[in-house]
PDB file of N, CA and C in Angstrom:
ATOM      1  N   UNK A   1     -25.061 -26.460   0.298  1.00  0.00           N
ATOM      2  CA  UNK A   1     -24.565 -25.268   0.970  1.00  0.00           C
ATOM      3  C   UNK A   1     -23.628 -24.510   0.027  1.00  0.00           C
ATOM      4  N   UNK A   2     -23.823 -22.907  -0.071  1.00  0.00           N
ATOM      5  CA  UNK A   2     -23.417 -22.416  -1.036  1.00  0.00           C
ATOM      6  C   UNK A   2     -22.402 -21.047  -0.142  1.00  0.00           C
ATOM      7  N   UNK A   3     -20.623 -21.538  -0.275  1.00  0.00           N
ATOM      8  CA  UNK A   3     -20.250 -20.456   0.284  1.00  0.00           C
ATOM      9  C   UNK A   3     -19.711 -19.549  -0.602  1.00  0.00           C
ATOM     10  N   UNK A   4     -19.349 -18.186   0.004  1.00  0.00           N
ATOM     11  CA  UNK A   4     -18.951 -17.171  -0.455  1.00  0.00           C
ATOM     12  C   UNK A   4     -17.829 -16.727   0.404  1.00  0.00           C
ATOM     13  N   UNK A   5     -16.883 -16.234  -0.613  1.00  0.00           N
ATOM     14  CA  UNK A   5     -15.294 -16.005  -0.331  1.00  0.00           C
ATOM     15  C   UNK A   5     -15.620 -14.459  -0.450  1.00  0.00           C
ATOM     16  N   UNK A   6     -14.225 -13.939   0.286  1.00  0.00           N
ATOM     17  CA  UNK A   6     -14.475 -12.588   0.601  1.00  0.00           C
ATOM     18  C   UNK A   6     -12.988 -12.197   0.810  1.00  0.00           C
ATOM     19  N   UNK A   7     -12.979 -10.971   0.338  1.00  0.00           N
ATOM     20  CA  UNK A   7     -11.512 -10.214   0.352  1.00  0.00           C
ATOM     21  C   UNK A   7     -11.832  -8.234   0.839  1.00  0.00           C
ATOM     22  N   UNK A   8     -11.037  -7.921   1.828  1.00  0.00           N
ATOM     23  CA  UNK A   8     -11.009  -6.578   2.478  1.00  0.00           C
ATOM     24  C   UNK A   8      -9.624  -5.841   2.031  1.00  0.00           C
ATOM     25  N   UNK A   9      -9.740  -5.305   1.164  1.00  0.00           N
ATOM     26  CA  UNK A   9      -8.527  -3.772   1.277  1.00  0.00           C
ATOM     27  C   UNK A   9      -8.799  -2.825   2.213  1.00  0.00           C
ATOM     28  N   UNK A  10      -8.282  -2.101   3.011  1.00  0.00           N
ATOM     29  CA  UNK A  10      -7.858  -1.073   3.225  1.00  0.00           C
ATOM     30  C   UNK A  10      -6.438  -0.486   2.773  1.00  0.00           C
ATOM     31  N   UNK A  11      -6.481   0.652   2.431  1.00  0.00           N
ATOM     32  CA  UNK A  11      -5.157   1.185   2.094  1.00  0.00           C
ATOM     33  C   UNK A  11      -5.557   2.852   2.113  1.00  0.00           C
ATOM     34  N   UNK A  12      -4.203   3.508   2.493  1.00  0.00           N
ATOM     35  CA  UNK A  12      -4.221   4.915   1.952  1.00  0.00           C
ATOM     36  C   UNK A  12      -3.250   5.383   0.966  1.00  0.00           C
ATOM     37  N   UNK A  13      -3.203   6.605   0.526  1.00  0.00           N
ATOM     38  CA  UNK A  13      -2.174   6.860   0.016  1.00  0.00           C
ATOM     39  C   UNK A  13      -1.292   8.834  -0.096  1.00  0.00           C
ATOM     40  N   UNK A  14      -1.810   8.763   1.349  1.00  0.00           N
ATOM     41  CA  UNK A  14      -1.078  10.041   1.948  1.00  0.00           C
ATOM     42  C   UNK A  14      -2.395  11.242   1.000  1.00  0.00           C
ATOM     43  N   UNK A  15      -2.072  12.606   0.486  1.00  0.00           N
ATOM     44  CA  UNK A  15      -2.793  13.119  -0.185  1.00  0.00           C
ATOM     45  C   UNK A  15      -3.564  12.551  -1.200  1.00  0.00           C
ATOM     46  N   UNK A  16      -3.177  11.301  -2.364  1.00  0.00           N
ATOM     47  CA  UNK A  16      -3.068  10.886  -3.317  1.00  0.00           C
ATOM     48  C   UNK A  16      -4.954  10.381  -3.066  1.00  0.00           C
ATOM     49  N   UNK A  17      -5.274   9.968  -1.752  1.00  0.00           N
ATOM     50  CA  UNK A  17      -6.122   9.019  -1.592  1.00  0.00           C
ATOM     51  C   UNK A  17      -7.468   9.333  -2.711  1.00  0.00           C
ATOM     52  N   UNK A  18      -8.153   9.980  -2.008  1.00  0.00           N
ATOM     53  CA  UNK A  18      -8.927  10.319  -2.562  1.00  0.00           C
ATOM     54  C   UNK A  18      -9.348  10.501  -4.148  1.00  0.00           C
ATOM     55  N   UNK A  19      -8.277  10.951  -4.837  1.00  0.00           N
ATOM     56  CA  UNK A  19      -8.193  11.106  -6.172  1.00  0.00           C
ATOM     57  C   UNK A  19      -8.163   9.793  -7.164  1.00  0.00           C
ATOM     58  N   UNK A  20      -7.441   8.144  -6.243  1.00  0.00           N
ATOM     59  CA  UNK A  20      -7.571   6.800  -6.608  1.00  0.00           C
ATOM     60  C   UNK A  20      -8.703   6.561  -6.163  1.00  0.00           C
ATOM     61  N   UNK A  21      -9.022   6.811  -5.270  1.00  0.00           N
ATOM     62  CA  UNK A  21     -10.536   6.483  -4.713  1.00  0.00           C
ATOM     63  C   UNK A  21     -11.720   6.423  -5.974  1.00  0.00           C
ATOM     64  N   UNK A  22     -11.752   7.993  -6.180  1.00  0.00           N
ATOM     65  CA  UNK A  22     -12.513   8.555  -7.505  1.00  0.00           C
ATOM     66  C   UNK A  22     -12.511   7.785  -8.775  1.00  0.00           C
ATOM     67  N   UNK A  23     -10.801   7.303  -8.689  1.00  0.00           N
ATOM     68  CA  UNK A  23     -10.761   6.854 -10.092  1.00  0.00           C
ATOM     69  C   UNK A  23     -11.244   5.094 -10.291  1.00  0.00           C
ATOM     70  N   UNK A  24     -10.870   4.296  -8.664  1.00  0.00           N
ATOM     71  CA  UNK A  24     -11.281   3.266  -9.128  1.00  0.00           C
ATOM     72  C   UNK A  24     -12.813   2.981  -8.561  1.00  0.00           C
ATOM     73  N   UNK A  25     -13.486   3.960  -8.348  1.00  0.00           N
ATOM     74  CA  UNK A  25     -14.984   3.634  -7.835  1.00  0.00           C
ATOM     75  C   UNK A  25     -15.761   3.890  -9.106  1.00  0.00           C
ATOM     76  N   UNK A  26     -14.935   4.747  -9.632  1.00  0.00           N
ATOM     77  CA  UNK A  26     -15.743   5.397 -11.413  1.00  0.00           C
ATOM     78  C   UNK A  26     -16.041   3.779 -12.094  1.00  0.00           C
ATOM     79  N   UNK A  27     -14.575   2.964 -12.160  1.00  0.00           N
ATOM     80  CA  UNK A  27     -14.629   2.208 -13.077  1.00  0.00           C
ATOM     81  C   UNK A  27     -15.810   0.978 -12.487  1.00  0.00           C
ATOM     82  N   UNK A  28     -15.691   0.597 -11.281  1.00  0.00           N
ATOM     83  CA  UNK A  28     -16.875   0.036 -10.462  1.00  0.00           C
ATOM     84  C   UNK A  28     -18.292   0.389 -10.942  1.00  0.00           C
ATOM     85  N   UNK A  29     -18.648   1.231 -11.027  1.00  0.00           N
ATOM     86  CA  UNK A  29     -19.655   1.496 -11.399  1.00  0.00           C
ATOM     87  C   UNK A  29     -20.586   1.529 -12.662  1.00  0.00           C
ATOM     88  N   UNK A  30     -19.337   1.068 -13.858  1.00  0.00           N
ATOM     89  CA  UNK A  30     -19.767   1.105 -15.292  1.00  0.00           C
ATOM     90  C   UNK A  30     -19.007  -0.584 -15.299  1.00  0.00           C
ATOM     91  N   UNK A  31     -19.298  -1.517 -14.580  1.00  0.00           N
ATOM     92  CA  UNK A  31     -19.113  -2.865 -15.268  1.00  0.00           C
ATOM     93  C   UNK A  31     -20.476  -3.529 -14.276  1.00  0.00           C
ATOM     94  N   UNK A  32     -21.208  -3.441 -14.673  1.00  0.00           N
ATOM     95  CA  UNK A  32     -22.415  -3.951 -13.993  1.00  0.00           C
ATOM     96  C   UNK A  32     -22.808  -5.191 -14.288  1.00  0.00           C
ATOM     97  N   UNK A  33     -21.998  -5.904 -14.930  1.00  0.00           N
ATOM     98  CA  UNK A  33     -22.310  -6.898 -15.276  1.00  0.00           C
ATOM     99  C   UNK A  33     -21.311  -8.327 -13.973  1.00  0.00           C
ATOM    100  N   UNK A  34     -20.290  -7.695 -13.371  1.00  0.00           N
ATOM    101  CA  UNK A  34     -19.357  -8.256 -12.150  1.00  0.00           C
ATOM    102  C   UNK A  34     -20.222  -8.989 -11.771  1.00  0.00           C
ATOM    103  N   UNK A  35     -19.399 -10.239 -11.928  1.00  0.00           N
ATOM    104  CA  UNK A  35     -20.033 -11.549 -11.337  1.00  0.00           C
ATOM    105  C   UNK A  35     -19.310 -11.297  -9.958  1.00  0.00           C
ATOM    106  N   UNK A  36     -18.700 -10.420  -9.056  1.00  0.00           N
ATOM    107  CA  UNK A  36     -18.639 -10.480  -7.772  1.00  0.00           C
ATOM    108  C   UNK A  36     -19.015  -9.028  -7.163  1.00  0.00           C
ATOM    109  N   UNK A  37     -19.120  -9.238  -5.775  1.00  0.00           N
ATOM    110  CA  UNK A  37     -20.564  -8.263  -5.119  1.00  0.00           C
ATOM    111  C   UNK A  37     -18.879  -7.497  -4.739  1.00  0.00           C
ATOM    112  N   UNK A  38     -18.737  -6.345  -5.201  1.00  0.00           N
ATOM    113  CA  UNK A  38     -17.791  -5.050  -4.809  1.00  0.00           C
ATOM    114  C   UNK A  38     -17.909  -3.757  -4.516  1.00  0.00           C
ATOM    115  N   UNK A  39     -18.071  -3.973  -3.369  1.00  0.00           N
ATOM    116  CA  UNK A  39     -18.332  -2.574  -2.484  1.00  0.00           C
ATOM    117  C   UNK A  39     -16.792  -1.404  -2.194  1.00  0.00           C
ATOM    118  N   UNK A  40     -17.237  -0.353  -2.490  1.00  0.00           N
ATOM    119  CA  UNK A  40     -15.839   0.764  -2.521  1.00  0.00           C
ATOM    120  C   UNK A  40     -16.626   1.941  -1.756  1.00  0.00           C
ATOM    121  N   UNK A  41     -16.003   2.080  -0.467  1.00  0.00           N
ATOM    122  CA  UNK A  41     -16.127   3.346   0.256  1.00  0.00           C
ATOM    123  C   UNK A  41     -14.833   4.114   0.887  1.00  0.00           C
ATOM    124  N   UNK A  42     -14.782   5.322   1.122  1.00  0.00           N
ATOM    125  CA  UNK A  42     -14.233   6.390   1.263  1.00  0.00           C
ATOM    126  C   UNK A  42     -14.412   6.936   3.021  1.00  0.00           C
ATOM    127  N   UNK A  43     -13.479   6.998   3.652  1.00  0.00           N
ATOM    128  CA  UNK A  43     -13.659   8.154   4.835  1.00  0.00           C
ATOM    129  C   UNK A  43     -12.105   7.802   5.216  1.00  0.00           C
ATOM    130  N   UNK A  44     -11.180   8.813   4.927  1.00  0.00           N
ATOM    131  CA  UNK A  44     -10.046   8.914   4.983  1.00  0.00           C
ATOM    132  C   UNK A  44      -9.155   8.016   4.493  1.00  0.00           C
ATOM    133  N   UNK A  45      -9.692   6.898   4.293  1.00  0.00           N
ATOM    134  CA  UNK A  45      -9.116   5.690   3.439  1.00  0.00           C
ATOM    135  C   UNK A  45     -10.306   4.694   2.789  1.00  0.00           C
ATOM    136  N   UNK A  46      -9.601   4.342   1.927  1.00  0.00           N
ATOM    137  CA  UNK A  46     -10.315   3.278   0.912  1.00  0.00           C
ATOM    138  C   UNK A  46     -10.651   1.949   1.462  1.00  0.00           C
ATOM    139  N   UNK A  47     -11.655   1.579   1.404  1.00  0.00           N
ATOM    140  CA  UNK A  47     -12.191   0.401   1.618  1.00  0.00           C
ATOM    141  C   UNK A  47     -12.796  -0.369   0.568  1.00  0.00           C
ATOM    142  N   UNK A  48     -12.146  -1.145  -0.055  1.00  0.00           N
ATOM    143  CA  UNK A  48     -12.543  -2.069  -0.987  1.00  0.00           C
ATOM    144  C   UNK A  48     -13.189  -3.587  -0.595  1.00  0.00           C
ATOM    145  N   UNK A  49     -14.231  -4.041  -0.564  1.00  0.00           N
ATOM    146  CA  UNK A  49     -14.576  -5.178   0.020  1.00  0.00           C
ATOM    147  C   UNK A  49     -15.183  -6.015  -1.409  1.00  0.00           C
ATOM    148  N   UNK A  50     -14.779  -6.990  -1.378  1.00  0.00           N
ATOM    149  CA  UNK A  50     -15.297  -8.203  -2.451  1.00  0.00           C
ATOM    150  C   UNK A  50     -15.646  -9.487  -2.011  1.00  0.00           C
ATOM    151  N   UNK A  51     -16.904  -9.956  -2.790  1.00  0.00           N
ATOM    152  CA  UNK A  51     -17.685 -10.937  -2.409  1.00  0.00           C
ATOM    153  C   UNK A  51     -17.564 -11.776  -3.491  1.00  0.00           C
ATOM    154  N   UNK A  52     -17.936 -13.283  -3.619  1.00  0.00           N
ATOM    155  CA  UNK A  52     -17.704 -14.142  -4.293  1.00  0.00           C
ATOM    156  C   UNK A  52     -18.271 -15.688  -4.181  1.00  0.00           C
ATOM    157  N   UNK A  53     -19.035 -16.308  -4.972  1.00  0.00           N
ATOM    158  CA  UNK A  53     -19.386 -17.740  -4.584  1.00  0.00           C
ATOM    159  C   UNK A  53     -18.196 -18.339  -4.990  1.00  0.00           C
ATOM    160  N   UNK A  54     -17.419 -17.847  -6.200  1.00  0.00           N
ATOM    161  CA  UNK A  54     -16.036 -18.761  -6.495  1.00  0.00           C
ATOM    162  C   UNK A  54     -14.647 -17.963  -6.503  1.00  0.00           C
ATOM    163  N   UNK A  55     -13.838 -18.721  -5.967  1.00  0.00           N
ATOM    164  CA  UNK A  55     -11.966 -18.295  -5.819  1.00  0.00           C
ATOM    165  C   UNK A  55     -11.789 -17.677  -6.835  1.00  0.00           C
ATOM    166  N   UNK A  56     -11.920 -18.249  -8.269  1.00  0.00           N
ATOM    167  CA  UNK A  56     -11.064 -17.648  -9.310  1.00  0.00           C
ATOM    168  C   UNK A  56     -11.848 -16.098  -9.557  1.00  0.00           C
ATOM    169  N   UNK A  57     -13.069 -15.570  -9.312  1.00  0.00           N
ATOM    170  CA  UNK A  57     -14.141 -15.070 -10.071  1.00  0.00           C
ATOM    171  C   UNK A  57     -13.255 -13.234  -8.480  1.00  0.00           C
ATOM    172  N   UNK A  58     -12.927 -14.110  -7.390  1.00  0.00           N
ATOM    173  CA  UNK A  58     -13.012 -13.321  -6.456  1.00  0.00           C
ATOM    174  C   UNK A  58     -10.900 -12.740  -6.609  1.00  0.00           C
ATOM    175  N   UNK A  59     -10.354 -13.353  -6.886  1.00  0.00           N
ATOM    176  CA  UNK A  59      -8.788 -13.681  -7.431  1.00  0.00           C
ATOM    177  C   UNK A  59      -8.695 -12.828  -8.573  1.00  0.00           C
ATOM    178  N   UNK A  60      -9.689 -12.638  -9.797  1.00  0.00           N
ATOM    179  CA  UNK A  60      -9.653 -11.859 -10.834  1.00  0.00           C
ATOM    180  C   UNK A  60     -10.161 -10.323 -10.489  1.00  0.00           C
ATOM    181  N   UNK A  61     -10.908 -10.162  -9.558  1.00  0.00           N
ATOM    182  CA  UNK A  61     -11.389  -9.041  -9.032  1.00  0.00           C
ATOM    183  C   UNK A  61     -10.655  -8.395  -7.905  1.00  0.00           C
ATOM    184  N   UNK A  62      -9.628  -8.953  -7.457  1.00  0.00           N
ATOM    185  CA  UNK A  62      -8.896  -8.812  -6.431  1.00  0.00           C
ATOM    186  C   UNK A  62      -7.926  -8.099  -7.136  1.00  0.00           C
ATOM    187  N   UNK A  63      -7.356  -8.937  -7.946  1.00  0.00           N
ATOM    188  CA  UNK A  63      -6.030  -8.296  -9.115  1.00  0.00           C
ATOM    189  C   UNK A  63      -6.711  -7.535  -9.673  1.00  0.00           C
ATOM    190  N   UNK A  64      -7.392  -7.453 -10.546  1.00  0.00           N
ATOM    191  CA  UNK A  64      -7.906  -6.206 -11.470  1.00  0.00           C
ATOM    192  C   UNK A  64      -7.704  -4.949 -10.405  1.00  0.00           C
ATOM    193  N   UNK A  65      -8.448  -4.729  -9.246  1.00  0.00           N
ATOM    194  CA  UNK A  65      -8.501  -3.668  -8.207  1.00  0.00           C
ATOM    195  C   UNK A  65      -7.356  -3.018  -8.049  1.00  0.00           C
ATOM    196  N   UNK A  66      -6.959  -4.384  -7.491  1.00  0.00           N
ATOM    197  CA  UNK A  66      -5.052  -3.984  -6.902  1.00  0.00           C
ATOM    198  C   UNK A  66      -4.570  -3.332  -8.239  1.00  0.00           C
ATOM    199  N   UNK A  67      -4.221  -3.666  -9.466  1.00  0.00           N
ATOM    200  CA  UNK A  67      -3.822  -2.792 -10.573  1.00  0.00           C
ATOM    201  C   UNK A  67      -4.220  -1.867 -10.940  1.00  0.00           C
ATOM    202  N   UNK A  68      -5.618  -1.459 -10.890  1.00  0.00           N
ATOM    203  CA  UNK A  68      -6.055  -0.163 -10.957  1.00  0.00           C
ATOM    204  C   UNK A  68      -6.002   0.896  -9.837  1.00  0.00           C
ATOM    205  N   UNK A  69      -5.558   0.520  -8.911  1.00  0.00           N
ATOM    206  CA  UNK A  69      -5.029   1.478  -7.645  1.00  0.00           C
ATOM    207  C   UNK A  69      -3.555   1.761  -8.119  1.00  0.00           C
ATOM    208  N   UNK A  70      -3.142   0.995  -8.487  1.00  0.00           N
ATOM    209  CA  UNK A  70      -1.240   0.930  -8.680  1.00  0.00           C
ATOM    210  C   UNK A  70      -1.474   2.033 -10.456  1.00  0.00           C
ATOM    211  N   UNK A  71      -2.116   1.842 -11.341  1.00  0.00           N
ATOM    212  CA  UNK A  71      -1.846   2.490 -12.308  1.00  0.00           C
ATOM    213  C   UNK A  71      -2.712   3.670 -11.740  1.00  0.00           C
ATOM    214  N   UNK A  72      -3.573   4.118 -10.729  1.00  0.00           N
ATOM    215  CA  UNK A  72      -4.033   5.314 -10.565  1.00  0.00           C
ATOM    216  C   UNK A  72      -2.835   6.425  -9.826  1.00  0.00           C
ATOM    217  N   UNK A  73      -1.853   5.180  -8.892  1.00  0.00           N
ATOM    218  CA  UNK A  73      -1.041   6.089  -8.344  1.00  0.00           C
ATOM    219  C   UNK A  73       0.126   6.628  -9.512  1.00  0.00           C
ATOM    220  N   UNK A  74       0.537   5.136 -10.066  1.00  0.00           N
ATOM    221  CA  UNK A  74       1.372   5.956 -11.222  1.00  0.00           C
ATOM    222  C   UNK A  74       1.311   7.112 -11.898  1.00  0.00           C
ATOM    223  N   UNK A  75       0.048   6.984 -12.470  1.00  0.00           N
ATOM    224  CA  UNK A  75      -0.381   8.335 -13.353  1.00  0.00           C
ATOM    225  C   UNK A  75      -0.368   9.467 -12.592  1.00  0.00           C
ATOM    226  N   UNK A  76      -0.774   9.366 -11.231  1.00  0.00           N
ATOM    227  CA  UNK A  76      -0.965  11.184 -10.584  1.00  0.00           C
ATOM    228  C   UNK A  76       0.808  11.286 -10.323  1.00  0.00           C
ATOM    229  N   UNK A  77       1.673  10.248 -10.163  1.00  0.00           N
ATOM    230  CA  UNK A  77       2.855  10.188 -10.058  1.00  0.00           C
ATOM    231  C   UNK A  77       3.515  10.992 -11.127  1.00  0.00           C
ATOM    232  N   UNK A  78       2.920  10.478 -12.279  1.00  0.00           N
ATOM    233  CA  UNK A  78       3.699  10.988 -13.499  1.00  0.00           C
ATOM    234  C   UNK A  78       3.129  12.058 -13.692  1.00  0.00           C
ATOM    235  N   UNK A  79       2.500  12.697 -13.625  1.00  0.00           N
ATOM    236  CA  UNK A  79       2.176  14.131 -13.740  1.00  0.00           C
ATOM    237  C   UNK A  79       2.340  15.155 -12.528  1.00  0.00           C
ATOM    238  N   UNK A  80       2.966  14.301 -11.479  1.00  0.00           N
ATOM    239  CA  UNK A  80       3.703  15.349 -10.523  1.00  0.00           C
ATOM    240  C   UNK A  80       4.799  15.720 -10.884  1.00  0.00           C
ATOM    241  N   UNK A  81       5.535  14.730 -11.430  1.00  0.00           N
ATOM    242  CA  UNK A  81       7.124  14.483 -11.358  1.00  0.00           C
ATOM    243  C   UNK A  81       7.592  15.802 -12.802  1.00  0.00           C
TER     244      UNK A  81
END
């Protein structure tokens, strides 16, 4: 028996959303090689869902995400400010 681990974001980020959205679905889409199944959709907030047969594989994809949302907000941050 072969299970699979699974992790759900939701988050918004007031106006900002959409524009992290863009930026971390771009990068999703040019690593095709992700050993975990990562789905990213959009309708007023972000939905990040990740799939996984193993912890560490689903833990590295979890963090990578979470940091690329956090450096997407920074940057539109720093070019507001």
């Amino acid at each position: 028996m072969t299970l699979n681990f699974n992790a759900k974001i939701e988050l918004t980020a007031k106006e900002k959303t959409k524009a992290i959205f863009d930026s971390i679905a771009t990068d999703n889409k040019f690593y095709p090689e992700n050993p975990t199944n990562t789905k990213m959709s959009f309708n007023k907030k972000i939905l990040v869902e990740i799939e996984s047969k193993q912890i560490p594989q689903l833990r590295a994809n979890l963090n990578s995400t979470l940091r690329l949302i956090q450096a997407s907000i920074d940057s539109i941050d720093s070019v507001n400010t």
